[in-house]
PDB file of N, CA and C in Angstrom:
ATOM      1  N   UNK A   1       8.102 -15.798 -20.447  1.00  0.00           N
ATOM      2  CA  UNK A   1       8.879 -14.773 -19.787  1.00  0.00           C
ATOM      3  C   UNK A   1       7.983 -13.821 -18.990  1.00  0.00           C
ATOM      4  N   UNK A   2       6.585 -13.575 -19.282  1.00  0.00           N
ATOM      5  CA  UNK A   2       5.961 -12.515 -18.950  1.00  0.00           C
ATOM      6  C   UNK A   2       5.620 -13.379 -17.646  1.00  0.00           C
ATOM      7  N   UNK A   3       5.101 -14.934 -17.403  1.00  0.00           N
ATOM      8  CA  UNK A   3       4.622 -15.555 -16.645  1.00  0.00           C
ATOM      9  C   UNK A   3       5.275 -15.212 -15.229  1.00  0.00           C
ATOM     10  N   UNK A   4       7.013 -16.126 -15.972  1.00  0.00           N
ATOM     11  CA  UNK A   4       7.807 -15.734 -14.852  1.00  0.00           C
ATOM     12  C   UNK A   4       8.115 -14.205 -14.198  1.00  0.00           C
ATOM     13  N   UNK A   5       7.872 -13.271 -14.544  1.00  0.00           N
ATOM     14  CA  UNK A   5       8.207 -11.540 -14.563  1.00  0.00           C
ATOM     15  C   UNK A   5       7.092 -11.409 -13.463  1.00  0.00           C
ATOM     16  N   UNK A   6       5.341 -11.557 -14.055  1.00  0.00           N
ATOM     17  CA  UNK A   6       4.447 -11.567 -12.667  1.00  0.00           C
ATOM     18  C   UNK A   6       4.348 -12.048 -11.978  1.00  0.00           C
ATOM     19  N   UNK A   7       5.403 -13.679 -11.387  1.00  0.00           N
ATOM     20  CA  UNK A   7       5.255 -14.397 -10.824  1.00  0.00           C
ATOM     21  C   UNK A   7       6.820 -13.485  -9.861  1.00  0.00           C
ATOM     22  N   UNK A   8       7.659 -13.155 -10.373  1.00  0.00           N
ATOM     23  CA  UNK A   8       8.520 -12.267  -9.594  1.00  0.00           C
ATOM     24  C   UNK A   8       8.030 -11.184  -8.736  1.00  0.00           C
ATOM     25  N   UNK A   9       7.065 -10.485  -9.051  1.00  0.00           N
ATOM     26  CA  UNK A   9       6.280  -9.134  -8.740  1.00  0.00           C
ATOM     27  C   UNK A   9       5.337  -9.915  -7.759  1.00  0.00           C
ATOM     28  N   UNK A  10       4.713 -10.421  -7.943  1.00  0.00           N
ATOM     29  CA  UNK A  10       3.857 -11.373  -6.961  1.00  0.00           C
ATOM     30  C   UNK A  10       4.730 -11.745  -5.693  1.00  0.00           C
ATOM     31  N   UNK A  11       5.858 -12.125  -5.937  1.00  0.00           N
ATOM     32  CA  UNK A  11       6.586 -12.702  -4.358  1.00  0.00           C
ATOM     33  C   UNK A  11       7.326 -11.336  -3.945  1.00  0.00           C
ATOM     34  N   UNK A  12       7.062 -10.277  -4.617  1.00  0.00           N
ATOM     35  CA  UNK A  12       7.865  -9.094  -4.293  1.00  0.00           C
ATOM     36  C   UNK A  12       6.689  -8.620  -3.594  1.00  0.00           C
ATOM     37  N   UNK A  13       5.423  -8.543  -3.853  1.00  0.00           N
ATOM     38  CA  UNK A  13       4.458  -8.176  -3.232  1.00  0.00           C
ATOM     39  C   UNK A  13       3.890  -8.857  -2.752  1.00  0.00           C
ATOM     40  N   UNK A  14       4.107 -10.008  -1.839  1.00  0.00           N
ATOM     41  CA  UNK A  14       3.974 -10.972  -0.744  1.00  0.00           C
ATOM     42  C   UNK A  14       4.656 -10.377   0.508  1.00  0.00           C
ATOM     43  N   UNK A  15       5.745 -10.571  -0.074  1.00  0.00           N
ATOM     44  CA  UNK A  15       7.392 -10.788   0.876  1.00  0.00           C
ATOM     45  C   UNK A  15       7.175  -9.287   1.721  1.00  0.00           C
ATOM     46  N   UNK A  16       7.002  -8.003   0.996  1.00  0.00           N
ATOM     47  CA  UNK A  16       6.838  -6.722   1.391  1.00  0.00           C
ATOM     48  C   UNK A  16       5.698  -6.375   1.784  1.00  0.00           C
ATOM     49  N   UNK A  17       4.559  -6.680   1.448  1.00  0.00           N
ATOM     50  CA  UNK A  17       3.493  -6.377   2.677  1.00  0.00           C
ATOM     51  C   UNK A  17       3.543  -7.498   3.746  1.00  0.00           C
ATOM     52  N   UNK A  18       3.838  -8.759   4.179  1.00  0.00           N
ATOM     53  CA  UNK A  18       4.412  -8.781   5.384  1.00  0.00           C
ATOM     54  C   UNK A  18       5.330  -8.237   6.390  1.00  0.00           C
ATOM     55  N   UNK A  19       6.273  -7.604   5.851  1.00  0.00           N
ATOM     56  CA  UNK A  19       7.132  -6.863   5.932  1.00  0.00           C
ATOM     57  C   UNK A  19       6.749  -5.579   6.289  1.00  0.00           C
ATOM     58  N   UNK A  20       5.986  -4.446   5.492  1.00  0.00           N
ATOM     59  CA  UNK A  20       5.447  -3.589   6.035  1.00  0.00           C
ATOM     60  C   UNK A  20       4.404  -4.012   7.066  1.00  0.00           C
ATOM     61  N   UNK A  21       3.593  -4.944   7.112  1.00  0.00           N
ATOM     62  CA  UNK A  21       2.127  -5.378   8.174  1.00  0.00           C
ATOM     63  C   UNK A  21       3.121  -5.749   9.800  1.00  0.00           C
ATOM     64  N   UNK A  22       4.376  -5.641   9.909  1.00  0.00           N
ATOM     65  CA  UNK A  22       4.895  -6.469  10.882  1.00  0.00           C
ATOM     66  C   UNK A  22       5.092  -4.535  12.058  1.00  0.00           C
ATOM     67  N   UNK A  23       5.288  -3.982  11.221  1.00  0.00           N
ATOM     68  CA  UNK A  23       5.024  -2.505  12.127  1.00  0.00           C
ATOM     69  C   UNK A  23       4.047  -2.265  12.413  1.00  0.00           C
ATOM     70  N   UNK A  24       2.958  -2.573  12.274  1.00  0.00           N
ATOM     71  CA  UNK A  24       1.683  -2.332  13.023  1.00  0.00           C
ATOM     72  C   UNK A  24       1.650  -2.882  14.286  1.00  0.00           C
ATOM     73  N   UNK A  25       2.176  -3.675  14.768  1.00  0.00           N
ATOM     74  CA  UNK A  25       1.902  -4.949  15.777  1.00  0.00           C
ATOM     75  C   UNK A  25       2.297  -3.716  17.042  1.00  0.00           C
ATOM     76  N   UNK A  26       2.068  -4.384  18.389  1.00  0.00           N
ATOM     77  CA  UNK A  26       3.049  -4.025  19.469  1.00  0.00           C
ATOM     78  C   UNK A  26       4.025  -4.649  19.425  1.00  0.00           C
ATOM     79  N   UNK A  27       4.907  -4.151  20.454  1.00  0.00           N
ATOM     80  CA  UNK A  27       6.213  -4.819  20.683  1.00  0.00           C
ATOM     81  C   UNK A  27       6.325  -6.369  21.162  1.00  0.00           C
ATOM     82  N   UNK A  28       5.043  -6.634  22.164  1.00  0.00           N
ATOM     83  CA  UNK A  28       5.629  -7.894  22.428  1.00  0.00           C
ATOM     84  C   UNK A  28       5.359  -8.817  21.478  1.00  0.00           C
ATOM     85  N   UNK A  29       4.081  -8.616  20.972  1.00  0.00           N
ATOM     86  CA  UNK A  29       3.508  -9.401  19.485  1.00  0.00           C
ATOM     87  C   UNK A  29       4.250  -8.924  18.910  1.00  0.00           C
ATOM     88  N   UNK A  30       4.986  -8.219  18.154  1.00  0.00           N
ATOM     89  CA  UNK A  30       5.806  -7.550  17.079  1.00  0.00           C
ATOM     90  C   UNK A  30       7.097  -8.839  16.827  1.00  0.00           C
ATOM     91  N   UNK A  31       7.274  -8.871  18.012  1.00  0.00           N
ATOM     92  CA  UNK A  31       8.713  -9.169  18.631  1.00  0.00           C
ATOM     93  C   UNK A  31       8.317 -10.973  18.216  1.00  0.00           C
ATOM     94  N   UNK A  32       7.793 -11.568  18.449  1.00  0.00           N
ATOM     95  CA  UNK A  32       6.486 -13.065  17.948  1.00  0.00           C
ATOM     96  C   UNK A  32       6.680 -12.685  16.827  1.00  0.00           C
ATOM     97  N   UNK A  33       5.681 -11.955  15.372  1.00  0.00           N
ATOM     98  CA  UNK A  33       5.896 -11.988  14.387  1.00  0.00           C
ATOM     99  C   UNK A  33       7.227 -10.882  13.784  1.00  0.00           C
ATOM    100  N   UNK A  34       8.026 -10.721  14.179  1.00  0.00           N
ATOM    101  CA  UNK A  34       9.288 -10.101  13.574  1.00  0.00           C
ATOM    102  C   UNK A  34      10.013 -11.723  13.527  1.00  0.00           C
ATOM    103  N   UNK A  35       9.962 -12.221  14.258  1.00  0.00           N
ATOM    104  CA  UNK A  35      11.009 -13.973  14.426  1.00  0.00           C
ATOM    105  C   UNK A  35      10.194 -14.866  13.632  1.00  0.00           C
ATOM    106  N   UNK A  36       9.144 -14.999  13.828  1.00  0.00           N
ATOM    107  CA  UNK A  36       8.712 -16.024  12.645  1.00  0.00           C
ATOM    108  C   UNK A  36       8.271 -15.246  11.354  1.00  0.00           C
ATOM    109  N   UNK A  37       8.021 -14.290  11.359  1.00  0.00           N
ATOM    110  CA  UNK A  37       6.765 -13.903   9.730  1.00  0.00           C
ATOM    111  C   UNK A  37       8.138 -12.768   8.700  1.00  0.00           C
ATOM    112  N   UNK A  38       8.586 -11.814  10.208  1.00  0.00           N
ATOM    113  CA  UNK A  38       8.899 -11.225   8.983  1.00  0.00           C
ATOM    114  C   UNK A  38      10.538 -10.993   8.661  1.00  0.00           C
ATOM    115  N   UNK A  39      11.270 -12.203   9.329  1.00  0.00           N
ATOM    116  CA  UNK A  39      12.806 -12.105   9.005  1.00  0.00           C
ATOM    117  C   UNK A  39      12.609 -13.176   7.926  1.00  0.00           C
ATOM    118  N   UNK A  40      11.714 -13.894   7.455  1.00  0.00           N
ATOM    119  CA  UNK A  40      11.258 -14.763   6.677  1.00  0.00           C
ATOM    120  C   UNK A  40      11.145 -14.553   5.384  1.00  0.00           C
ATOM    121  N   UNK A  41      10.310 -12.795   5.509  1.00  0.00           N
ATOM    122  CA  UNK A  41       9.870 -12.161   4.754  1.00  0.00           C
ATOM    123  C   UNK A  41      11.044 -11.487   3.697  1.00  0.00           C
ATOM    124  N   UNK A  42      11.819 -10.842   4.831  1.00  0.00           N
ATOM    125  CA  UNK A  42      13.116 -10.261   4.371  1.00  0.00           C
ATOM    126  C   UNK A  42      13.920 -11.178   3.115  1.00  0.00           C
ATOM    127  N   UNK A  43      14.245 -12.566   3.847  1.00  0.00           N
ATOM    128  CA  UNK A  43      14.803 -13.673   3.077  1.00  0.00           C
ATOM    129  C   UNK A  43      13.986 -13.950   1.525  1.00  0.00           C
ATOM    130  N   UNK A  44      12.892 -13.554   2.029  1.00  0.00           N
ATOM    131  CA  UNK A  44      11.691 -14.157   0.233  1.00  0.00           C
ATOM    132  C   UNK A  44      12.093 -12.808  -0.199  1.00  0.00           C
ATOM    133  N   UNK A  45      11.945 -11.776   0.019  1.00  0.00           N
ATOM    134  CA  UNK A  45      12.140 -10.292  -0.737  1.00  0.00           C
ATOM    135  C   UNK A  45      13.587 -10.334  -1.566  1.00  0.00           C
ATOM    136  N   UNK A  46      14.599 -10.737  -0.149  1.00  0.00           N
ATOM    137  CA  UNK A  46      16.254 -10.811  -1.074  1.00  0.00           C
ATOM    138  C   UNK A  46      16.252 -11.924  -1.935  1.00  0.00           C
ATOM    139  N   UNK A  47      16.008 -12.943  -1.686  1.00  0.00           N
ATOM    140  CA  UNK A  47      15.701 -14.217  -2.859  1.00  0.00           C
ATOM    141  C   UNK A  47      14.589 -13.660  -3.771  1.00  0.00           C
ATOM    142  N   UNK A  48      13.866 -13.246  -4.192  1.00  0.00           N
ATOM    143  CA  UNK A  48      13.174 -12.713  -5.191  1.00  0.00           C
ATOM    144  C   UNK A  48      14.052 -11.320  -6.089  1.00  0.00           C
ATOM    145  N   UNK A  49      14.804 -10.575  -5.495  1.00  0.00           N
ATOM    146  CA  UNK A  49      14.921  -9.659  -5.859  1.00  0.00           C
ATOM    147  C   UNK A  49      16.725 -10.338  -6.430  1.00  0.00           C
ATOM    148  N   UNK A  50      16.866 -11.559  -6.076  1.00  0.00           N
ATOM    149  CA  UNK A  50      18.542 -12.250  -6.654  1.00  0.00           C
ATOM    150  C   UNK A  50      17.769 -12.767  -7.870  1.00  0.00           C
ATOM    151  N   UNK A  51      16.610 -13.572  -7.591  1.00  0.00           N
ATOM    152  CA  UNK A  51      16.276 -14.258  -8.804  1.00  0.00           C
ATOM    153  C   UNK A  51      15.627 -13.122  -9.875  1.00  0.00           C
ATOM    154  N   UNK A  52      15.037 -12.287  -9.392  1.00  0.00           N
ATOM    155  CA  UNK A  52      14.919 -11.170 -10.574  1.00  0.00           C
ATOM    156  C   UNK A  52      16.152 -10.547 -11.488  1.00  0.00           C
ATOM    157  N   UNK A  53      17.753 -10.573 -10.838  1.00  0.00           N
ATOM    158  CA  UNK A  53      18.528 -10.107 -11.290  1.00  0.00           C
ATOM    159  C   UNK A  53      19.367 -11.334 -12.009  1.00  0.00           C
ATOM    160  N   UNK A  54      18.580 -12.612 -11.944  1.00  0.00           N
ATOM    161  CA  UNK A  54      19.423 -13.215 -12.802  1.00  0.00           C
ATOM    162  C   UNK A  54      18.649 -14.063 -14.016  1.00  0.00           C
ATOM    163  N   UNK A  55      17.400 -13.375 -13.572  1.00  0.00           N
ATOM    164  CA  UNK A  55      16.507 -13.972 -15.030  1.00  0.00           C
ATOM    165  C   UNK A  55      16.227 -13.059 -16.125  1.00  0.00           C
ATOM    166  N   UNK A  56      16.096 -11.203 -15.364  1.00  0.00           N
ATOM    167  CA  UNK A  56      16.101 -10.410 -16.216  1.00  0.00           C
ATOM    168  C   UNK A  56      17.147  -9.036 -16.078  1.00  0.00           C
ATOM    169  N   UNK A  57      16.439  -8.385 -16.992  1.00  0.00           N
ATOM    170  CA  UNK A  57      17.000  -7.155 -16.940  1.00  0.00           C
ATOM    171  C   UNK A  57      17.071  -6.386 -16.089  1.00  0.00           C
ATOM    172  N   UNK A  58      18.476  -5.443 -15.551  1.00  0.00           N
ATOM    173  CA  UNK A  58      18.460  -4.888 -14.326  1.00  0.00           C
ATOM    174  C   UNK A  58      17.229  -3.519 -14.395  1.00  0.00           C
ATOM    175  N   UNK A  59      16.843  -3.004 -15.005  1.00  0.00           N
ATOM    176  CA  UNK A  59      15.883  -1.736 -14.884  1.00  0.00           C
ATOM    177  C   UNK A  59      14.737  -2.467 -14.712  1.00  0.00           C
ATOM    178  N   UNK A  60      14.549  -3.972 -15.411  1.00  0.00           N
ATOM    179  CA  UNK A  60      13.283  -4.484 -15.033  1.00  0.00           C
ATOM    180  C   UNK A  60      13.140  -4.621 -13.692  1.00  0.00           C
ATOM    181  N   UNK A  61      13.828  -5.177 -13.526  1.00  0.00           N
ATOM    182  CA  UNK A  61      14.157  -5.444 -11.906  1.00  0.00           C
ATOM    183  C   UNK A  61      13.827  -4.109 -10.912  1.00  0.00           C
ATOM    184  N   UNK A  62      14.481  -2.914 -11.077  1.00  0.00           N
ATOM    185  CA  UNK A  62      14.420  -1.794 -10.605  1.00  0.00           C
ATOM    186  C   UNK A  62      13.143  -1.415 -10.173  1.00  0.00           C
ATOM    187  N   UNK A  63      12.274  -1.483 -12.096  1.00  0.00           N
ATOM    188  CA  UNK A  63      11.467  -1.007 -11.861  1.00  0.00           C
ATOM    189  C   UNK A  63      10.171  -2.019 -11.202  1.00  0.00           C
ATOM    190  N   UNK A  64       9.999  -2.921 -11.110  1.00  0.00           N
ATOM    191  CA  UNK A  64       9.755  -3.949 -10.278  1.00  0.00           C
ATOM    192  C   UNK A  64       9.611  -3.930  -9.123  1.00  0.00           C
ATOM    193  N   UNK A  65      10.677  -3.767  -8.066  1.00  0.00           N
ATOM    194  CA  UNK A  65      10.620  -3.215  -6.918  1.00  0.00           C
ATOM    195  C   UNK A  65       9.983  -1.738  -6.369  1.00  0.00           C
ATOM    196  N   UNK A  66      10.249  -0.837  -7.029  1.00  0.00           N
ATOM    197  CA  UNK A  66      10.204   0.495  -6.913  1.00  0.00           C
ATOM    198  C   UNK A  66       8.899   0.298  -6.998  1.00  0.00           C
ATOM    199  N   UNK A  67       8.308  -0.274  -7.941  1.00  0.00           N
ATOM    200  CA  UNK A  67       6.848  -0.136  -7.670  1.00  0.00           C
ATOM    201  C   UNK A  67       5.627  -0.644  -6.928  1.00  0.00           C
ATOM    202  N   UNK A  68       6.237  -2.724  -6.588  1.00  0.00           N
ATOM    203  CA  UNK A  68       5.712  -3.381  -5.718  1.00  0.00           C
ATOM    204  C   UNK A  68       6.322  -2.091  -4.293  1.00  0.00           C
ATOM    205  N   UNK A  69       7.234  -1.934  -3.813  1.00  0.00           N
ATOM    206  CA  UNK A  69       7.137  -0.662  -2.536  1.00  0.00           C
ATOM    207  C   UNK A  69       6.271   0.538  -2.780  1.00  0.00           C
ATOM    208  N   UNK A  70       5.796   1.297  -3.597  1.00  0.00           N
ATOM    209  CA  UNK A  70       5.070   2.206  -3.861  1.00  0.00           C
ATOM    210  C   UNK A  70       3.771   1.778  -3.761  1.00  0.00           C
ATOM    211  N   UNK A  71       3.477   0.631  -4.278  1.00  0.00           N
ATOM    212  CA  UNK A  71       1.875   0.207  -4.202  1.00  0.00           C
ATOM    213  C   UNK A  71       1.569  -0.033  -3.260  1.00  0.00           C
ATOM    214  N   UNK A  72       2.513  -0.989  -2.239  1.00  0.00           N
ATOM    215  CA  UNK A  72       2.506  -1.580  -0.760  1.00  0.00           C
ATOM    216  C   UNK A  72       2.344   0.244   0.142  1.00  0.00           C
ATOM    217  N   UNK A  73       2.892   0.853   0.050  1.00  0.00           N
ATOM    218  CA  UNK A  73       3.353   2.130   0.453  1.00  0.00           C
ATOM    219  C   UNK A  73       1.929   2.912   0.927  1.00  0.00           C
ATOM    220  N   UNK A  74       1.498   3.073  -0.786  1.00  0.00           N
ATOM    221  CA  UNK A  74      -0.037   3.642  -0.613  1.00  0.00           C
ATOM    222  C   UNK A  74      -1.108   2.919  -0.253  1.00  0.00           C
ATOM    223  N   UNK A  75      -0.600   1.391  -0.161  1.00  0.00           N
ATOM    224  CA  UNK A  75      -1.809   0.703  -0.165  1.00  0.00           C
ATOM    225  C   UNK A  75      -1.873   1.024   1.218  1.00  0.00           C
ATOM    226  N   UNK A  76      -1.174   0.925   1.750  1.00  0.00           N
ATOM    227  CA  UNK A  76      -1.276   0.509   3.769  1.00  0.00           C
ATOM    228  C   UNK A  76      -1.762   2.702   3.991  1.00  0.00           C
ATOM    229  N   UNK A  77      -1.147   3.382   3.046  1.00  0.00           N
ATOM    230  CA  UNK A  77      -1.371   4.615   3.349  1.00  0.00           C
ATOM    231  C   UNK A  77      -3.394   5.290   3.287  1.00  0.00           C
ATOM    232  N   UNK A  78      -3.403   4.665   2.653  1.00  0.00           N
ATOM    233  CA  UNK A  78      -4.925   4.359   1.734  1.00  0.00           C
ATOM    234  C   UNK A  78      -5.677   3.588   3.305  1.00  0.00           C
ATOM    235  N   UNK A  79      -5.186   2.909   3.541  1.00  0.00           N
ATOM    236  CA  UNK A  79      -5.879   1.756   4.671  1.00  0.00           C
ATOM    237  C   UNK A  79      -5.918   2.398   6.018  1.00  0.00           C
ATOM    238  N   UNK A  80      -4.806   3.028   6.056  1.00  0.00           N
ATOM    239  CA  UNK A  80      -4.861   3.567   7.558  1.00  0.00           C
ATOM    240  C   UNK A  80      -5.923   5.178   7.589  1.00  0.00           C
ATOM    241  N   UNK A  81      -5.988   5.799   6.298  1.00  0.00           N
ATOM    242  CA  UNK A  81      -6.777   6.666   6.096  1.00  0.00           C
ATOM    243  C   UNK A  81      -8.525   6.143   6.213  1.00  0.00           C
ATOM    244  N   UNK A  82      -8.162   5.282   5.476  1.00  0.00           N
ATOM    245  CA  UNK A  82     -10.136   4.621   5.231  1.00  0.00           C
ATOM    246  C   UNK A  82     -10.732   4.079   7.277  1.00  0.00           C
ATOM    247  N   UNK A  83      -9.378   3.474   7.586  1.00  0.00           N
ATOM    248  CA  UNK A  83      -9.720   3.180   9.317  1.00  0.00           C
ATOM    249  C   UNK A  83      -9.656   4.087  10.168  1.00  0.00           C
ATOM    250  N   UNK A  84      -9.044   5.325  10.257  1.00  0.00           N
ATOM    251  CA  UNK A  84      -9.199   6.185  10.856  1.00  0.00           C
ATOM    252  C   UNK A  84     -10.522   6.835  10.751  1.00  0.00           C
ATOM    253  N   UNK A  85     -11.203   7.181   9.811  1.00  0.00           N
ATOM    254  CA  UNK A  85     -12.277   7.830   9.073  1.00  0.00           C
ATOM    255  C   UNK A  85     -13.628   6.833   9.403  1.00  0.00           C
ATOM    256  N   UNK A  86     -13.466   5.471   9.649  1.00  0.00           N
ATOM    257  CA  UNK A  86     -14.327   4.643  10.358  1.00  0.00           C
ATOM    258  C   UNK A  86     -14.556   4.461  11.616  1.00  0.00           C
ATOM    259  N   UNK A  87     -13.653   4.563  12.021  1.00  0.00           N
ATOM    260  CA  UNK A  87     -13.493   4.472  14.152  1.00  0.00           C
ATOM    261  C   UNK A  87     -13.358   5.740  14.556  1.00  0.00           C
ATOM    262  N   UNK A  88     -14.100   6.406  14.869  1.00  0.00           N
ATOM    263  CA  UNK A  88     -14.252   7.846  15.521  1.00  0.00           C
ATOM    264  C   UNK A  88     -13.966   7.247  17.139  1.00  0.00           C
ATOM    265  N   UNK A  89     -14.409   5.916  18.065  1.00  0.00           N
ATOM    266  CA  UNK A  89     -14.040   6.195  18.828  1.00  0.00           C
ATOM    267  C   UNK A  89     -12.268   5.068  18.755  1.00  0.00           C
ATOM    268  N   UNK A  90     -11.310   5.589  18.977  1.00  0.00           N
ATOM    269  CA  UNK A  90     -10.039   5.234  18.964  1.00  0.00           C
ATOM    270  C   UNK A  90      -9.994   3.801  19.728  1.00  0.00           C
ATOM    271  N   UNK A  91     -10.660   3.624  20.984  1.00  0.00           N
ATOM    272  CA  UNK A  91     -10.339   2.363  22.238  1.00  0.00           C
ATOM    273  C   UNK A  91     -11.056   1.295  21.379  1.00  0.00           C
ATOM    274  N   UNK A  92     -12.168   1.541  20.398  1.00  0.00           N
ATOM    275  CA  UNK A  92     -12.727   0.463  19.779  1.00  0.00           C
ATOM    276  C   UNK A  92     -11.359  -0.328  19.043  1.00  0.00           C
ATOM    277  N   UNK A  93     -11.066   0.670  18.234  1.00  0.00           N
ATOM    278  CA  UNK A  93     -10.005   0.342  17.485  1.00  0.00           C
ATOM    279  C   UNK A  93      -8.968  -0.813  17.937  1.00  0.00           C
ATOM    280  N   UNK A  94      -8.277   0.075  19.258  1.00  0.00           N
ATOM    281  CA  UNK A  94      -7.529  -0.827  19.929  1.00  0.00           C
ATOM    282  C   UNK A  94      -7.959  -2.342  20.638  1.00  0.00           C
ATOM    283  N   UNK A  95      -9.353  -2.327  20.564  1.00  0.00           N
ATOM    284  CA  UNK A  95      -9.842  -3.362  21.504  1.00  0.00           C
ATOM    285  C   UNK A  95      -9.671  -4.495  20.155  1.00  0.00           C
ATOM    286  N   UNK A  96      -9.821  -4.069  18.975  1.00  0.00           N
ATOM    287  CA  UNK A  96     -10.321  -5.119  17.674  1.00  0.00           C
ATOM    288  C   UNK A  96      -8.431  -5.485  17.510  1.00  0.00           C
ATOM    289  N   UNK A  97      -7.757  -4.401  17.152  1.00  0.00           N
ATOM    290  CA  UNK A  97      -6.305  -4.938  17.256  1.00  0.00           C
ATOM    291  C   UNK A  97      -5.755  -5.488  18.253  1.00  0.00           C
ATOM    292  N   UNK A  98      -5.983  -5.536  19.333  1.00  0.00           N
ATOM    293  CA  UNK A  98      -5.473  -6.353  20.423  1.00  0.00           C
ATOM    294  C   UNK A  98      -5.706  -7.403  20.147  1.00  0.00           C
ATOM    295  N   UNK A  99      -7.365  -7.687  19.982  1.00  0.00           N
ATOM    296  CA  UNK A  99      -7.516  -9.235  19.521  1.00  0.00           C
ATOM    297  C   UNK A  99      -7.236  -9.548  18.403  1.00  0.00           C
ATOM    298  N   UNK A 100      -6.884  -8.869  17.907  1.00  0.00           N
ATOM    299  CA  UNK A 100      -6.517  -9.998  16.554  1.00  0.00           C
ATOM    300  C   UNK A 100      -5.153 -10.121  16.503  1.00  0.00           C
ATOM    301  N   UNK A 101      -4.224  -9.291  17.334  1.00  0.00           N
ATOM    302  CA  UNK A 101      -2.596  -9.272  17.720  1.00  0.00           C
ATOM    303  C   UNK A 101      -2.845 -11.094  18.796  1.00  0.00           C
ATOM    304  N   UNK A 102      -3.949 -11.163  19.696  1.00  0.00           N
ATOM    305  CA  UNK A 102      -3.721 -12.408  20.324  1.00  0.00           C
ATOM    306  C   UNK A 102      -4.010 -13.709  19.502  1.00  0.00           C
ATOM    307  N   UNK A 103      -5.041 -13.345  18.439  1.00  0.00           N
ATOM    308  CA  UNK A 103      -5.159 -14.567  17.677  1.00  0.00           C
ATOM    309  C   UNK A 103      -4.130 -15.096  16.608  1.00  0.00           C
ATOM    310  N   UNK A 104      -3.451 -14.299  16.681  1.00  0.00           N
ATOM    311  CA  UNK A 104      -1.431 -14.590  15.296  1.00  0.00           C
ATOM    312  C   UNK A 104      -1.015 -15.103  16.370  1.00  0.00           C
ATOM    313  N   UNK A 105      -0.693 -14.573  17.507  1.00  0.00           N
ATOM    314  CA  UNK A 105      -0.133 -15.286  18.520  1.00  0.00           C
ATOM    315  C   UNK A 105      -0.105 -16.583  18.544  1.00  0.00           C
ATOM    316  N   UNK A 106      -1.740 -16.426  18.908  1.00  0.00           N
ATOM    317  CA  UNK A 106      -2.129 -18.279  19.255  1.00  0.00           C
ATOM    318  C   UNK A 106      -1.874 -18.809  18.208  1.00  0.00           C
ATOM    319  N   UNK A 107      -2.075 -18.480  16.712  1.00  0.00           N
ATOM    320  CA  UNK A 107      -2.117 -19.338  15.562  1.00  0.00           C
ATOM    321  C   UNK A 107      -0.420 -19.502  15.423  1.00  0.00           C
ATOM    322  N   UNK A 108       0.508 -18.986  15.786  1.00  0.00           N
ATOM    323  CA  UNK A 108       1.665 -18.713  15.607  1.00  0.00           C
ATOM    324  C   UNK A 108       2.390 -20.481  16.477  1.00  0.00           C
ATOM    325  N   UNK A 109       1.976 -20.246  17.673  1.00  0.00           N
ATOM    326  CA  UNK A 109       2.398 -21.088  18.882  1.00  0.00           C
ATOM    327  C   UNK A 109       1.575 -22.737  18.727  1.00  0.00           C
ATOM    328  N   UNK A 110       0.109 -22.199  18.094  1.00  0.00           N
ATOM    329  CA  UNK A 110      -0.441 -23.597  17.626  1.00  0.00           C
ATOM    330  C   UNK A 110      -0.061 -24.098  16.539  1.00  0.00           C
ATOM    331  N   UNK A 111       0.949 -23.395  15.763  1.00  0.00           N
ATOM    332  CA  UNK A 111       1.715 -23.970  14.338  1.00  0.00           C
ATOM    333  C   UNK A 111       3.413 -24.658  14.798  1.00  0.00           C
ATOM    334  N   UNK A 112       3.559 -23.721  16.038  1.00  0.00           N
ATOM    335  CA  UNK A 112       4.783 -24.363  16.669  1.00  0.00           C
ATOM    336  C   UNK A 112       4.907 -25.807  17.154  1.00  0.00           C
ATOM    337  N   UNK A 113       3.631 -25.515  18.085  1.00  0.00           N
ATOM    338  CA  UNK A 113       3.641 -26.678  18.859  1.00  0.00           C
ATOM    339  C   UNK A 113       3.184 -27.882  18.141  1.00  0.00           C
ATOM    340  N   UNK A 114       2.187 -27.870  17.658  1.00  0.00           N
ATOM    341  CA  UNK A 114       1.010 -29.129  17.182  1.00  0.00           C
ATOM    342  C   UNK A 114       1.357 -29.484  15.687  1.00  0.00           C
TER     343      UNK A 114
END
């Protein structure tokens, strides 16, 4: 029971930091991973959070969620603090997220196509 319980919390904290990571993007990349990564995401979060309510207890469940979002919450809150505090100059920043917004892309379109 405990197996299955962290193995619930685990796809709860999959499903939701994709989910939160999909607001970072720009719009046109956003708009790329909002259609493949994170309406996907949504679907694993509500299927995790049905199968949590029918294997256990509803407060387990509750508290389950409430906390995989709280950890996800601070974690990304924690992250954007530690990167700000590293890149004093801002355009660096943007130059490293741009590219790595084009490389999901490509990996996105080379998973489509090939």
């Amino acid at each position: 029971m405990i197996i299955k319980y962290i193995g619930f919390l685990f796809t709860l904290l999959w499903s939701y930091t994709f989910i939160k990571t999909q607001n970072l993007f720009k719009k046109g990349s956003g708009l790329l991973i909002k259609l493949f990564v994170s309406n996907i995401s949504w679907l694993t979060f509500i299927a995790a959070c049905y199968y949590g309510f029918k294997n256990f207890e509803i407060y387990y469940v509750l508290i389950g969620v409430v906390f995989i979002i709280a950890l996800v919450q601070l974690t990304f809150g924690r992250i954007n603090v530690f990167i700000n505090s590293k890149f004093e100059k801002k355009e660096n920043l943007i130059k490293i997220k741009t590219v790595i917004e084009y490389l999901i892309i490509i990996a996105i379109l080379y998973y489509i196509f090939i």
